[in-house]
PDB file of N, CA and C in Angstrom:
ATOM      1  N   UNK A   1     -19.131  13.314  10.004  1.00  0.00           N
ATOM      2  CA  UNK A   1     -18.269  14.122   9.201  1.00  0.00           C
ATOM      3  C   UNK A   1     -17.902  13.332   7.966  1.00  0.00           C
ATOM      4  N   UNK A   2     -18.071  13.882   7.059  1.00  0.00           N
ATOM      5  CA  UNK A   2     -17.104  13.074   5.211  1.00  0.00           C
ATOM      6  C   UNK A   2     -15.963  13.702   4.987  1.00  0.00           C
ATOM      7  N   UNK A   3     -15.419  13.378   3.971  1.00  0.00           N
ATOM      8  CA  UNK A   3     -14.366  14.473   3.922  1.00  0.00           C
ATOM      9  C   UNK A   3     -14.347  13.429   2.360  1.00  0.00           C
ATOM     10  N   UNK A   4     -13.513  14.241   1.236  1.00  0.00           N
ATOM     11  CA  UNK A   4     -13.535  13.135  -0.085  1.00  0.00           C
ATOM     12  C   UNK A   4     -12.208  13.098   0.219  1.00  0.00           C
ATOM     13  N   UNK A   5     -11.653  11.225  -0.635  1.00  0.00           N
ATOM     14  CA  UNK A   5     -10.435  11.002  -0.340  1.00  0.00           C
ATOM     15  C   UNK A   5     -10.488  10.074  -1.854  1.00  0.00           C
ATOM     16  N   UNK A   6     -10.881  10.904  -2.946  1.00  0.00           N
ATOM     17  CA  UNK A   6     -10.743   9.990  -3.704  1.00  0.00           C
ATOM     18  C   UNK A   6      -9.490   9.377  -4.466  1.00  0.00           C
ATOM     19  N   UNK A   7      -8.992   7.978  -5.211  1.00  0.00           N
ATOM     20  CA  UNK A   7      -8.253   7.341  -5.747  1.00  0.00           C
ATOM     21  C   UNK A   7      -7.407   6.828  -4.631  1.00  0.00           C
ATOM     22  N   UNK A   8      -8.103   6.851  -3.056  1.00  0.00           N
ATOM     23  CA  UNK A   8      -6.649   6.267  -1.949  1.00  0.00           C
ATOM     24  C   UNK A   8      -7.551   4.846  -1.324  1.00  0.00           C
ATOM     25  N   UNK A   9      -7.339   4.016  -1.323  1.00  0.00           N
ATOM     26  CA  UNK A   9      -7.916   2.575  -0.497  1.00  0.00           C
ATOM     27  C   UNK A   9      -8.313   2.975   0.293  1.00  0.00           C
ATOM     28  N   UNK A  10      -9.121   1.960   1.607  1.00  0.00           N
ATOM     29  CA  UNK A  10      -9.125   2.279   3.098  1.00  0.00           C
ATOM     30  C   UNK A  10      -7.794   2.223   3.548  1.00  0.00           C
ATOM     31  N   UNK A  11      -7.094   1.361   3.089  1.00  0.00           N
ATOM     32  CA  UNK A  11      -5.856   0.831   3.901  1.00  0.00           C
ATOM     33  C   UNK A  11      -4.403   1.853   3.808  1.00  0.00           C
ATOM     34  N   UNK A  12      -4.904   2.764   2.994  1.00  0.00           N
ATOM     35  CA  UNK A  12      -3.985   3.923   2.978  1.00  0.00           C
ATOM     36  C   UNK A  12      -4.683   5.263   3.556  1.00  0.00           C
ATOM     37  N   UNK A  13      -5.714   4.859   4.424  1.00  0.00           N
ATOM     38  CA  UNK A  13      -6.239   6.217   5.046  1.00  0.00           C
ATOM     39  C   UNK A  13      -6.486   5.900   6.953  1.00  0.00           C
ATOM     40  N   UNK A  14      -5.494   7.220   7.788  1.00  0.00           N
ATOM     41  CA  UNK A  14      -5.506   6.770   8.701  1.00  0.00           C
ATOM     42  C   UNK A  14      -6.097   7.706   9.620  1.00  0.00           C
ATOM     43  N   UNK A  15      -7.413   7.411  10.036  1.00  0.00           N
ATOM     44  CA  UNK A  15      -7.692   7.957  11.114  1.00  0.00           C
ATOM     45  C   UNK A  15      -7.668   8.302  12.522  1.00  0.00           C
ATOM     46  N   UNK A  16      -6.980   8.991  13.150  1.00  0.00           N
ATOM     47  CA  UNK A  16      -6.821   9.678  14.792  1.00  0.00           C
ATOM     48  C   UNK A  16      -7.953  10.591  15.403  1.00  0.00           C
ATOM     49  N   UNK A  17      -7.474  10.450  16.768  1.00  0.00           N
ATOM     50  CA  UNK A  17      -8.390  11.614  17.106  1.00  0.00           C
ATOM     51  C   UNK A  17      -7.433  11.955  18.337  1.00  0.00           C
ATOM     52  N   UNK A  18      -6.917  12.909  18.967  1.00  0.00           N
ATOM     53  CA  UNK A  18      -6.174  13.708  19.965  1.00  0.00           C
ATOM     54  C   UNK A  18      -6.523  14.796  20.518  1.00  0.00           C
ATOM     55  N   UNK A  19      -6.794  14.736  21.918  1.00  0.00           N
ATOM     56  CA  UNK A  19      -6.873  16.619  22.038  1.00  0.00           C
ATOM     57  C   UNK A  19      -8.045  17.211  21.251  1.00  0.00           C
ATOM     58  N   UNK A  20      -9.326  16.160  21.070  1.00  0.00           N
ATOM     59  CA  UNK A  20     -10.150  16.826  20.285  1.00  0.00           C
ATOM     60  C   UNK A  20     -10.108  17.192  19.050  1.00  0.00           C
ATOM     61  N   UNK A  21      -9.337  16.921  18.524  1.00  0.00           N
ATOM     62  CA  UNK A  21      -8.486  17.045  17.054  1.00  0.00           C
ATOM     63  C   UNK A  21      -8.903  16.173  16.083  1.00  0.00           C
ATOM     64  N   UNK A  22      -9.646  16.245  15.131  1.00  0.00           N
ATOM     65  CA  UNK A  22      -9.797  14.864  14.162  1.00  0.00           C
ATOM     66  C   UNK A  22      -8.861  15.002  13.831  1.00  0.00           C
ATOM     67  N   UNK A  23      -7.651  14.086  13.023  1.00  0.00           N
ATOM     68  CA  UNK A  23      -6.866  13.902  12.034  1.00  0.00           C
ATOM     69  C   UNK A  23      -6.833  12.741  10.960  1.00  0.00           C
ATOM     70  N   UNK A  24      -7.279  13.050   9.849  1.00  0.00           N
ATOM     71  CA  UNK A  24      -7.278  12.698   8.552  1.00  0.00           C
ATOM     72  C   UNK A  24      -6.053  12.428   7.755  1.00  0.00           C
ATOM     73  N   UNK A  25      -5.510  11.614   7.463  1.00  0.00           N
ATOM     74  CA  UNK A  25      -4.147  11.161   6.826  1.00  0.00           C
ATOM     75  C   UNK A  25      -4.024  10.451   5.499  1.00  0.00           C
ATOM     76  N   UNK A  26      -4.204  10.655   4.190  1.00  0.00           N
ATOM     77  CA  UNK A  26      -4.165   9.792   3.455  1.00  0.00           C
ATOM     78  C   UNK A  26      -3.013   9.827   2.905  1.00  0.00           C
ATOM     79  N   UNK A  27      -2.409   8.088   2.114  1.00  0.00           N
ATOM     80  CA  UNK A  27      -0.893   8.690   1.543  1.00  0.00           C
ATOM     81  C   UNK A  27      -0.884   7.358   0.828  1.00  0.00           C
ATOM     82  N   UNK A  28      -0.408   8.080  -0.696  1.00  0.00           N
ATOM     83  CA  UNK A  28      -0.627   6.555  -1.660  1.00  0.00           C
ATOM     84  C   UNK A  28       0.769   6.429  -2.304  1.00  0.00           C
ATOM     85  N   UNK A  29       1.337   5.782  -2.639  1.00  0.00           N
ATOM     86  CA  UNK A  29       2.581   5.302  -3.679  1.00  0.00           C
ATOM     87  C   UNK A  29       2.311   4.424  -4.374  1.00  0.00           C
ATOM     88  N   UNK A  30       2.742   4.511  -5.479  1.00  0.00           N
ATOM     89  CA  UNK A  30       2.840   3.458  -6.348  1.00  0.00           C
ATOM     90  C   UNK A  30       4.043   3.376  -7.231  1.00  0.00           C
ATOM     91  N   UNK A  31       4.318   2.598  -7.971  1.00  0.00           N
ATOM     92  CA  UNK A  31       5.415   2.191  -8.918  1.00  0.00           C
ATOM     93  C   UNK A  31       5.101   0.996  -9.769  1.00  0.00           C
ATOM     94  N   UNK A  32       5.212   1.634 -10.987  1.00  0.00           N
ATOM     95  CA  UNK A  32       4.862   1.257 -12.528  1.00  0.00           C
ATOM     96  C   UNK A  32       6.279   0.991 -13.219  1.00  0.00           C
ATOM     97  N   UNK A  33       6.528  -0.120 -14.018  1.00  0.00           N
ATOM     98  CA  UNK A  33       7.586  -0.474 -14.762  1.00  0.00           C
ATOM     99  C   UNK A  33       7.044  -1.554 -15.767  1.00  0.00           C
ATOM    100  N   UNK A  34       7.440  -0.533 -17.065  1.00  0.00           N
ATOM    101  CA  UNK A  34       7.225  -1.157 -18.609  1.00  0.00           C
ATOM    102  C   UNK A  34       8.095  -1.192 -19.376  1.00  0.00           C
ATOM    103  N   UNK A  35       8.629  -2.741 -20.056  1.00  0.00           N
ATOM    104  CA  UNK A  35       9.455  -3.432 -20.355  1.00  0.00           C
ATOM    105  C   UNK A  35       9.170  -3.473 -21.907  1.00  0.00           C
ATOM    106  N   UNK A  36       9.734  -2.695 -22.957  1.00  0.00           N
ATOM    107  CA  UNK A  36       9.641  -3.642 -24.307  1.00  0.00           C
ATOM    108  C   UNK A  36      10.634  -3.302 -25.274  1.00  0.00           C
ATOM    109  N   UNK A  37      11.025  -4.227 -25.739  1.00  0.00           N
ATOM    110  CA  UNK A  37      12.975  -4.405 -26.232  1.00  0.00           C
ATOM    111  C   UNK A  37      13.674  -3.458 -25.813  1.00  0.00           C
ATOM    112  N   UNK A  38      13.890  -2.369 -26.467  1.00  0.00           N
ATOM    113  CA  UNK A  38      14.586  -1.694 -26.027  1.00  0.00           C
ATOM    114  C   UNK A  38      14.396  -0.027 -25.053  1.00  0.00           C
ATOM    115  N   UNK A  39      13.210  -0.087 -24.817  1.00  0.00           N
ATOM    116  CA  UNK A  39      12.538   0.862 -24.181  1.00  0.00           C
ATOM    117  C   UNK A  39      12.239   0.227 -22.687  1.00  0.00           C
ATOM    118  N   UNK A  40      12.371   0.983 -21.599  1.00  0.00           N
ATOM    119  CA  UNK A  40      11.993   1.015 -20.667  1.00  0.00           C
ATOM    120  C   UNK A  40      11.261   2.265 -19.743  1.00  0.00           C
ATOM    121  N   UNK A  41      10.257   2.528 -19.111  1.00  0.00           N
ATOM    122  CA  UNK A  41       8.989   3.379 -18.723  1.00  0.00           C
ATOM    123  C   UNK A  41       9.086   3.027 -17.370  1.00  0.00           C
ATOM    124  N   UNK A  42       9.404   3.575 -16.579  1.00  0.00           N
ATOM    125  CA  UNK A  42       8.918   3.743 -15.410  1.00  0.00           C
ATOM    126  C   UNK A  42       8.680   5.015 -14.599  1.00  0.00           C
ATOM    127  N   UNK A  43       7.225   4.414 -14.208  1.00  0.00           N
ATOM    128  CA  UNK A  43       6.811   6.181 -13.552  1.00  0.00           C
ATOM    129  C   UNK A  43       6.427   5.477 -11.963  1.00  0.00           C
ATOM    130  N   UNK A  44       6.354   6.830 -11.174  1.00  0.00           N
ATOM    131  CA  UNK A  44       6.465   6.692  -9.598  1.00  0.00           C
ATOM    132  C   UNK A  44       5.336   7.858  -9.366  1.00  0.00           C
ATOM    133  N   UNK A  45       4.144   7.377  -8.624  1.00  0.00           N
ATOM    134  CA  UNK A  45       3.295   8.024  -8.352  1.00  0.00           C
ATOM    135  C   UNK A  45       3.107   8.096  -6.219  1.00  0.00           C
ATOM    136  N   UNK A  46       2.980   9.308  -6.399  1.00  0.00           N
ATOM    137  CA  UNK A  46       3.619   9.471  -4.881  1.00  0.00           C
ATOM    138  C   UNK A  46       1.916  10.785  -4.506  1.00  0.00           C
ATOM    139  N   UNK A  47       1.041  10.459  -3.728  1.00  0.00           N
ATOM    140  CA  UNK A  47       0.047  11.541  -3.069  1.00  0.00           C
ATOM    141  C   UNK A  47      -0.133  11.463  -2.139  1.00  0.00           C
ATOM    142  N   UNK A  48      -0.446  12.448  -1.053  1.00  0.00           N
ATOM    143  CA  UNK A  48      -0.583  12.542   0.234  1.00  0.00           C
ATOM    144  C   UNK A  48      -1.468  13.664   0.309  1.00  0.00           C
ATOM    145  N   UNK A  49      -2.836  13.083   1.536  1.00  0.00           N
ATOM    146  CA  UNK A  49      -3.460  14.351   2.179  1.00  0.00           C
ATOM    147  C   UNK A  49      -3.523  14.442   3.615  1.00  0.00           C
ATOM    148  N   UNK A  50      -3.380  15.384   3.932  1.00  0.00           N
ATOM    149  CA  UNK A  50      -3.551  15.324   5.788  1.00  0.00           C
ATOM    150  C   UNK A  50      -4.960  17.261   5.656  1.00  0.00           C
ATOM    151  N   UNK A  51      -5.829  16.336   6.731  1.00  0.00           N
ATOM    152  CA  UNK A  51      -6.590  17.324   7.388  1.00  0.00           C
ATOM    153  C   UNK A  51      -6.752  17.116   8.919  1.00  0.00           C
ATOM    154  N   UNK A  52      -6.947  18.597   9.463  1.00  0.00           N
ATOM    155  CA  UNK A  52      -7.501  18.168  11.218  1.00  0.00           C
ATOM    156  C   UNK A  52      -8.501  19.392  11.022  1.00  0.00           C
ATOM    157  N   UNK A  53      -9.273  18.669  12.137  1.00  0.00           N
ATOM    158  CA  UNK A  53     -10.877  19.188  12.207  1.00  0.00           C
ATOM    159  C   UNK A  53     -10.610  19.256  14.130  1.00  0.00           C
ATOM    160  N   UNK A  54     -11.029  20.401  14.649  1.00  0.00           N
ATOM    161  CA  UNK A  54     -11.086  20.962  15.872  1.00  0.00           C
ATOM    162  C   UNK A  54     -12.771  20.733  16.230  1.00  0.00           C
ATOM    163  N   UNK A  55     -12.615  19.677  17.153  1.00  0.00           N
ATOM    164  CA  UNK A  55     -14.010  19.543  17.272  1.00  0.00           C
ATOM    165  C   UNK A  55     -14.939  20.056  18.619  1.00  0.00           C
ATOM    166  N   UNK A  56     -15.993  20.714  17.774  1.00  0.00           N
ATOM    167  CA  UNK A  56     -16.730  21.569  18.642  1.00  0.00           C
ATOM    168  C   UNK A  56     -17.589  21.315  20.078  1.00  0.00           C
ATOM    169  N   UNK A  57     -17.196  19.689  20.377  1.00  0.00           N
ATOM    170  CA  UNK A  57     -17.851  19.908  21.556  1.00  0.00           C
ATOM    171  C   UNK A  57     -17.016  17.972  21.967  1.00  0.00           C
ATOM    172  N   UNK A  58     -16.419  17.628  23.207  1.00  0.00           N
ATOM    173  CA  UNK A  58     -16.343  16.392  22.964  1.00  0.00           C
ATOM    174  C   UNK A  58     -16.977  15.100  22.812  1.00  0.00           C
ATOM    175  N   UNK A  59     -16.633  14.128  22.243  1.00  0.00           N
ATOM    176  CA  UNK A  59     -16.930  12.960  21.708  1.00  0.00           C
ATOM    177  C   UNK A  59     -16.598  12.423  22.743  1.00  0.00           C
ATOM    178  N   UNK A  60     -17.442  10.665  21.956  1.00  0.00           N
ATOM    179  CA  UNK A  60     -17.582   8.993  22.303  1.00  0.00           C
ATOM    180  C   UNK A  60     -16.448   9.133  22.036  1.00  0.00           C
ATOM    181  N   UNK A  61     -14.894   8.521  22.283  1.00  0.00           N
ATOM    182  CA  UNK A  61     -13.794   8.319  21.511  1.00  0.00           C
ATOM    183  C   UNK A  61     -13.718   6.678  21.568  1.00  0.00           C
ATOM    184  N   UNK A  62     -14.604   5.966  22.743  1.00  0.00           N
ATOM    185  CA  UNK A  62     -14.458   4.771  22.101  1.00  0.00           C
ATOM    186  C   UNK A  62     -15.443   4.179  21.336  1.00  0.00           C
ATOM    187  N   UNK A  63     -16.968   5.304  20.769  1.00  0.00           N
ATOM    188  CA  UNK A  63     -17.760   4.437  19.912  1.00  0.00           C
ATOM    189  C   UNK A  63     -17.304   5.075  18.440  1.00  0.00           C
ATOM    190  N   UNK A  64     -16.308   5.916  18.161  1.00  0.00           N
ATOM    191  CA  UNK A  64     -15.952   6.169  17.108  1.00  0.00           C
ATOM    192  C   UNK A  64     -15.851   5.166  15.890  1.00  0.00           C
ATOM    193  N   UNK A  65     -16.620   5.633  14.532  1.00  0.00           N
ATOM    194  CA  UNK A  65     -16.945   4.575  13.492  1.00  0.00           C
ATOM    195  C   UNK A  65     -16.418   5.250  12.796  1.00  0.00           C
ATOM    196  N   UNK A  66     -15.584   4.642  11.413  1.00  0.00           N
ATOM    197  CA  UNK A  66     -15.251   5.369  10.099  1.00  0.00           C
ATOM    198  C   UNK A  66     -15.755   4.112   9.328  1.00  0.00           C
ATOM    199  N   UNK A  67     -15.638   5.057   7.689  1.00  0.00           N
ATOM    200  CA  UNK A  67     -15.846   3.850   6.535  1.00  0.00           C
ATOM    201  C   UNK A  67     -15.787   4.507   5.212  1.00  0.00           C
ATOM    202  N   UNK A  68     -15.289   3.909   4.409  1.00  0.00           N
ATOM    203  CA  UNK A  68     -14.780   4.520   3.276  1.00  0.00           C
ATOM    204  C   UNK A  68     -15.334   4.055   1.431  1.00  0.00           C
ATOM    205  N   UNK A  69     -15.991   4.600   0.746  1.00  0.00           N
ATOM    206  CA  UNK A  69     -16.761   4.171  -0.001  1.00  0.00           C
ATOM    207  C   UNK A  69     -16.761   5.508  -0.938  1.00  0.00           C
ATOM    208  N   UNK A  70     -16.514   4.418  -2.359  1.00  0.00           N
ATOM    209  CA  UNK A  70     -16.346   5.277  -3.486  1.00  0.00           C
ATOM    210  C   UNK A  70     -15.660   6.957  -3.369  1.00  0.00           C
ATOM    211  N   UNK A  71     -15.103   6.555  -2.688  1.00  0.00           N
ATOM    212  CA  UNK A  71     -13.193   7.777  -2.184  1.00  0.00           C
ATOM    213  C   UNK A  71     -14.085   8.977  -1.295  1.00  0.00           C
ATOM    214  N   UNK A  72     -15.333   8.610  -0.538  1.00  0.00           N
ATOM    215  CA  UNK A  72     -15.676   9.072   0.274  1.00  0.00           C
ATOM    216  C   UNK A  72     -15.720   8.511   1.771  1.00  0.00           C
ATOM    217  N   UNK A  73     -15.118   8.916   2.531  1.00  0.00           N
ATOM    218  CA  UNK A  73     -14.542   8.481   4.028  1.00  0.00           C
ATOM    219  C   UNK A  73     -15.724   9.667   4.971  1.00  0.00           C
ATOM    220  N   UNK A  74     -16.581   8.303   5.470  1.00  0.00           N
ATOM    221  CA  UNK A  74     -17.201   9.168   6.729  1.00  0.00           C
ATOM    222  C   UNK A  74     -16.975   8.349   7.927  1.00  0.00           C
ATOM    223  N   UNK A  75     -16.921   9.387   8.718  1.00  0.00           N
ATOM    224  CA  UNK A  75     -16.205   9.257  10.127  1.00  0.00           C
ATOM    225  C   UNK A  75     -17.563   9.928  11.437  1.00  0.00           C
ATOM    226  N   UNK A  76     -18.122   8.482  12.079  1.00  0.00           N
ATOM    227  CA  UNK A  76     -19.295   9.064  12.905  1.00  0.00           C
ATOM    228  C   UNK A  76     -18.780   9.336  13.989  1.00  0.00           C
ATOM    229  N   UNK A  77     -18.984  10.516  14.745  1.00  0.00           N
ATOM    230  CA  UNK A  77     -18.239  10.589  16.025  1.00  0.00           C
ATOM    231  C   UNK A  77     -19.295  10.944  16.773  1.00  0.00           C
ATOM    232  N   UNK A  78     -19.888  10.150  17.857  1.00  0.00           N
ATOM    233  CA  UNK A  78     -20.903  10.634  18.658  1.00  0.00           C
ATOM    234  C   UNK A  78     -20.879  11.357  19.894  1.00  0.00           C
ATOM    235  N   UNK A  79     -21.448  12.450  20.281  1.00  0.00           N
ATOM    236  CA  UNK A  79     -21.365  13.277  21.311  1.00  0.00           C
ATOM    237  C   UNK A  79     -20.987  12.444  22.433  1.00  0.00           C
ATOM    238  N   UNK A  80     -20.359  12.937  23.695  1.00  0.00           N
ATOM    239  CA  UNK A  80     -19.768  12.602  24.828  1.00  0.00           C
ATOM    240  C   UNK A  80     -21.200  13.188  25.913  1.00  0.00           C
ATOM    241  N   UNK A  81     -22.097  12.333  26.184  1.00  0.00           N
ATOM    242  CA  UNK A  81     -23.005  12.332  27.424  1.00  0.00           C
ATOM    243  C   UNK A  81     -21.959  13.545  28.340  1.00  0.00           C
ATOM    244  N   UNK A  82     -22.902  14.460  28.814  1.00  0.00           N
ATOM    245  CA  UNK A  82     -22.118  15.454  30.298  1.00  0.00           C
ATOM    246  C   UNK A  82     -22.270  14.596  31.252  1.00  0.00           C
ATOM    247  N   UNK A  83     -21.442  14.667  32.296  1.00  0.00           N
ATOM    248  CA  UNK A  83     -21.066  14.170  33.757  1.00  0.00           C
ATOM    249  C   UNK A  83     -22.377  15.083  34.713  1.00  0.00           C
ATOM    250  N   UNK A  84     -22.353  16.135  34.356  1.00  0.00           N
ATOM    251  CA  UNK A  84     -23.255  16.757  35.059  1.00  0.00           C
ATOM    252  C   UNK A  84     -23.818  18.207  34.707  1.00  0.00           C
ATOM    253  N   UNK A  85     -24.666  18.097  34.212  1.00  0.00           N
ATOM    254  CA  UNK A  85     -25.694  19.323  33.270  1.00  0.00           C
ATOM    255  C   UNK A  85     -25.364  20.490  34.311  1.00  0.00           C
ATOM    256  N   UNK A  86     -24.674  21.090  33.768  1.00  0.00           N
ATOM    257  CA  UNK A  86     -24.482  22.617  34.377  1.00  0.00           C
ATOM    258  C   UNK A  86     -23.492  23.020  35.085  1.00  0.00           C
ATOM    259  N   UNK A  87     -22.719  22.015  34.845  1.00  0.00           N
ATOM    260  CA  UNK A  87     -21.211  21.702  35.896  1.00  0.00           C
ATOM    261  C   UNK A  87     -21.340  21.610  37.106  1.00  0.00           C
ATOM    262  N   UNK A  88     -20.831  21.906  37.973  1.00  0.00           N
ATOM    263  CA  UNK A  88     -20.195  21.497  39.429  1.00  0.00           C
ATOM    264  C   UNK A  88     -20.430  22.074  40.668  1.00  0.00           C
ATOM    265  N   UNK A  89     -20.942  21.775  41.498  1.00  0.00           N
ATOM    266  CA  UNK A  89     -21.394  22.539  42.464  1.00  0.00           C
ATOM    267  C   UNK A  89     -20.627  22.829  43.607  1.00  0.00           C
ATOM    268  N   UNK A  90     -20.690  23.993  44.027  1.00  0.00           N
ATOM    269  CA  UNK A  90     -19.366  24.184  45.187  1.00  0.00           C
ATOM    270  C   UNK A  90     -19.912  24.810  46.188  1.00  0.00           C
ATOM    271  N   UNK A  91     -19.751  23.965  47.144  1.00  0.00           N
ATOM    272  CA  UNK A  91     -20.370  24.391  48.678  1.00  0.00           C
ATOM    273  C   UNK A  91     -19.500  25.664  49.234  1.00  0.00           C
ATOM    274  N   UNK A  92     -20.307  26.460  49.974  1.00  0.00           N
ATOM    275  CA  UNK A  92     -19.536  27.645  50.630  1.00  0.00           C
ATOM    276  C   UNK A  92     -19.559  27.332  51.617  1.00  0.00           C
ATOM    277  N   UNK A  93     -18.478  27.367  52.827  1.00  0.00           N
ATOM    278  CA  UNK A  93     -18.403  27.305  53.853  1.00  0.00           C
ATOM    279  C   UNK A  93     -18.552  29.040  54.599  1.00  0.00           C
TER     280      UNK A  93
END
């Protein structure tokens, strides 16, 4: 899965997974202050994104990989092997 997350670091993007749920979190602040004689400038830059993705069949949740490159964040999530192809078998007495 990608998703674009551009102008946010890795270190301001947090990835989960719950309940089958991707969740996508990004959230940036900053604060700027410009000083000259008698003028002073300060601006406050504040963005946030949140997405969740309902995923269609379950996952590896512990071989889960992300990585984030040029404000594109991909996130590999590999299928979850079945326990048993066709589910469960139930004896009749």
């Amino acid at each position: 899965m990608t998703a674009d997350v551009p102008g946010y670091e890795k270190d301001e993007i947090d990835v989960q997974i719950q309940n089958n749920t991707l969740r996508i979190r990004a959230k940036h602040e900053q604060e700027a202050e410009e000083r000259e004689e008698a003028l002073i400038r300060s601006e406050r830059e504040h963005r946030e994104m949140r997405e969740s993705v309902t995923l269609p069949e379950p996952v590896d949740e512990d071989n889960i990989t992300a990585s984030c490159n040029n404000g594109v964040l991909t996130v590999h999530l590999p299928k979850k092997e079945p326990t048993e192809p066709g589910g469960k078998k139930i004896e009749v007495e």
